[in-house]
C-alpha atoms as a PDB file:
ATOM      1  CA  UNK A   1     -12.074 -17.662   2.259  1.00  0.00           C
ATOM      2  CA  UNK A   2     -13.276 -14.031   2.837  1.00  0.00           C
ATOM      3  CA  UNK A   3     -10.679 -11.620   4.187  1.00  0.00           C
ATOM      4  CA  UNK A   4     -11.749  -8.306   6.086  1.00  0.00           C
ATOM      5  CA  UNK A   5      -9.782  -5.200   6.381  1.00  0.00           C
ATOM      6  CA  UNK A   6     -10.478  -2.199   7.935  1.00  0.00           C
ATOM      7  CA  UNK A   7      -8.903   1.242   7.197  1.00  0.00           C
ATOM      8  CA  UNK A   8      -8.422   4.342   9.610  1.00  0.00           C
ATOM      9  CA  UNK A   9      -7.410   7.354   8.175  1.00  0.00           C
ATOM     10  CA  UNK A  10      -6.201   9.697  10.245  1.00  0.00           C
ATOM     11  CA  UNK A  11      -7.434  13.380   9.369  1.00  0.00           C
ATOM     12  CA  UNK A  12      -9.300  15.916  11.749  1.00  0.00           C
ATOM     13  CA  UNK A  13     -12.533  13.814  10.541  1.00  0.00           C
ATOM     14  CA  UNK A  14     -12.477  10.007  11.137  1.00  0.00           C
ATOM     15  CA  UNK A  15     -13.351   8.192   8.375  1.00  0.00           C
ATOM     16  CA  UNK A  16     -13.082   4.239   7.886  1.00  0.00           C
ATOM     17  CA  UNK A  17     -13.565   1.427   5.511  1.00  0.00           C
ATOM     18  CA  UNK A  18     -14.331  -1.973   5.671  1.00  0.00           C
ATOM     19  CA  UNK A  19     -13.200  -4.230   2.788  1.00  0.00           C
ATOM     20  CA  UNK A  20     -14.429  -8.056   2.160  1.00  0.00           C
ATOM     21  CA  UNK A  21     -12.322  -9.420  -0.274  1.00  0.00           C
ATOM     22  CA  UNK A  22     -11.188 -12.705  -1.072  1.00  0.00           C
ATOM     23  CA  UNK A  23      -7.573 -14.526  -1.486  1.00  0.00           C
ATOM     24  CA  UNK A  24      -7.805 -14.103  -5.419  1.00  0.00           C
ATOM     25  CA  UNK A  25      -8.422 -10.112  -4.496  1.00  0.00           C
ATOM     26  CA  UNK A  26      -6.060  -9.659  -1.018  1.00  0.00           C
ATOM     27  CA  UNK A  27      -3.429 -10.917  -3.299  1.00  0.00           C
ATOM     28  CA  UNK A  28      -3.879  -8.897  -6.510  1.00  0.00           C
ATOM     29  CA  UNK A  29      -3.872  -5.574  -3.859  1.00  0.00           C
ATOM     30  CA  UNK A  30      -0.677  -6.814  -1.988  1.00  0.00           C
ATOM     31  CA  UNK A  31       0.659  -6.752  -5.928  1.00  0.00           C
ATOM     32  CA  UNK A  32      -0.591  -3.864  -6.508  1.00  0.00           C
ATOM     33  CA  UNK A  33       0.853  -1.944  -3.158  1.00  0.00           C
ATOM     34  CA  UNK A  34       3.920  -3.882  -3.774  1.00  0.00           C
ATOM     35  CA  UNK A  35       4.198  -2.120  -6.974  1.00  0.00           C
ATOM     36  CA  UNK A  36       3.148   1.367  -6.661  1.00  0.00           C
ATOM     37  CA  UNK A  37       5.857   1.505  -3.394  1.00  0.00           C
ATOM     38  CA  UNK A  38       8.454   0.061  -5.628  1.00  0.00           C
ATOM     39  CA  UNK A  39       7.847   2.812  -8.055  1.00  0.00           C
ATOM     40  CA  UNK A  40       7.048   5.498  -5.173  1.00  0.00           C
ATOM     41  CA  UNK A  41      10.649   4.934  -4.425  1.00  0.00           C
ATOM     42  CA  UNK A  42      12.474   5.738  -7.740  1.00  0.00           C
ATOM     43  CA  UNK A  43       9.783   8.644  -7.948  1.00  0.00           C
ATOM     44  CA  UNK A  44      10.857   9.914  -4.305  1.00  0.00           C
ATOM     45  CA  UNK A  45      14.967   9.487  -5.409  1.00  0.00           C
ATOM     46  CA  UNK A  46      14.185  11.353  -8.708  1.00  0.00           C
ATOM     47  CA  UNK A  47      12.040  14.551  -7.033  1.00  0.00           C
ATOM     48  CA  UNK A  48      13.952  18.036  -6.440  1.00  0.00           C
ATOM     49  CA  UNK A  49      11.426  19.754  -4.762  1.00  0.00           C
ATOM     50  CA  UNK A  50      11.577  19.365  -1.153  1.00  0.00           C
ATOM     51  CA  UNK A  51       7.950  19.752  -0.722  1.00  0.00           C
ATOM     52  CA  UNK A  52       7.166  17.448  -3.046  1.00  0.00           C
ATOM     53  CA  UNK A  53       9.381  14.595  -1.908  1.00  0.00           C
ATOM     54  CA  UNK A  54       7.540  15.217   1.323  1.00  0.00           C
ATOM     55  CA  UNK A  55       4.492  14.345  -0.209  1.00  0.00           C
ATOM     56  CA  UNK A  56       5.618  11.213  -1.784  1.00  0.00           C
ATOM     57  CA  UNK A  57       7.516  10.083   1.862  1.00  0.00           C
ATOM     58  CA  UNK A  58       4.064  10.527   3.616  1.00  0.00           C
ATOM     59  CA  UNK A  59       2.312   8.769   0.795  1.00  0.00           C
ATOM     60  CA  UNK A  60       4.379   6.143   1.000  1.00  0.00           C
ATOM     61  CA  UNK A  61       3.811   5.556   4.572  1.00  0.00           C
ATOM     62  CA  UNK A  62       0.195   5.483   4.090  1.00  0.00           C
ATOM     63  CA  UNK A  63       1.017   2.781   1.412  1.00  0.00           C
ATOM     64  CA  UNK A  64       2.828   0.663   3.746  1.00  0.00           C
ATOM     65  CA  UNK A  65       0.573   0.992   6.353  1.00  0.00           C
ATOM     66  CA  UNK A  66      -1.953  -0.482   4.169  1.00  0.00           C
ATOM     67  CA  UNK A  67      -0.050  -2.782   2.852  1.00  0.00           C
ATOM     68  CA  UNK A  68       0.769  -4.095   6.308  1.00  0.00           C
ATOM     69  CA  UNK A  69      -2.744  -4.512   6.947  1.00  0.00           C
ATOM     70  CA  UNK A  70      -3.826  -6.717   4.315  1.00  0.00           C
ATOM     71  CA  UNK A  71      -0.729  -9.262   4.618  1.00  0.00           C
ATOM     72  CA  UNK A  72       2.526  -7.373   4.244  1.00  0.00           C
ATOM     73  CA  UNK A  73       4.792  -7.481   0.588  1.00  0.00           C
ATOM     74  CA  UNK A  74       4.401 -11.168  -1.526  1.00  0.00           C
ATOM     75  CA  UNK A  75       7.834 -12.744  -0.871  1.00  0.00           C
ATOM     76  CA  UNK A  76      10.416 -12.487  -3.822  1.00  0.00           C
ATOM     77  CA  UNK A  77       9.254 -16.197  -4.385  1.00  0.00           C
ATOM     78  CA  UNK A  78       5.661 -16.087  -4.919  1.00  0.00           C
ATOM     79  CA  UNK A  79       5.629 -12.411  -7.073  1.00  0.00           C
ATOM     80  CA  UNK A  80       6.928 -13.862 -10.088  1.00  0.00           C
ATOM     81  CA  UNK A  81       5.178 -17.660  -9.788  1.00  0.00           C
ATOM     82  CA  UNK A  82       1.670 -16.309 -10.173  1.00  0.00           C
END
């Protein structure tokens, strides 16, 4: 089964992108996003610089977001079983 995904960014500009992927690939990016948020978050707790943190907050909204859009976080269950 083909899954399709389609991105807004939101900038002064609109851009988008349309992505056909397929279970094998939705799931390896929800792993992958699951990931990169999980270590966003140490990063964000560990940052001094205000600016900076700022950065990684609004980052890791965009992450989400996308995340959200291809399926949402693999349950506790199925992260370690594949």
């Amino acid at each position: 089964m083909s899954n399709t995904y389609e991105a807004r960014r939101k900038l002064p500009v609109k851009v988008s992108m349309r992505l056909d992927l397929d279970d094998e690939q939705t799931e390896a990016l929800r792993a992958l996003l699951d990931a990169a948020l999980r270590d966003l978050s140490y990063e964000i707790a560990d940052t001094d610089l205000p600016s900076y943190r700022q950065m990684l907050r609004e980052r890791r909204t965009a992450l989400e977001a996308v995340l959200h859009a291809v399926g949402g976080p693999i349950p506790n269950a199925e992260r370690y079983t594949k």
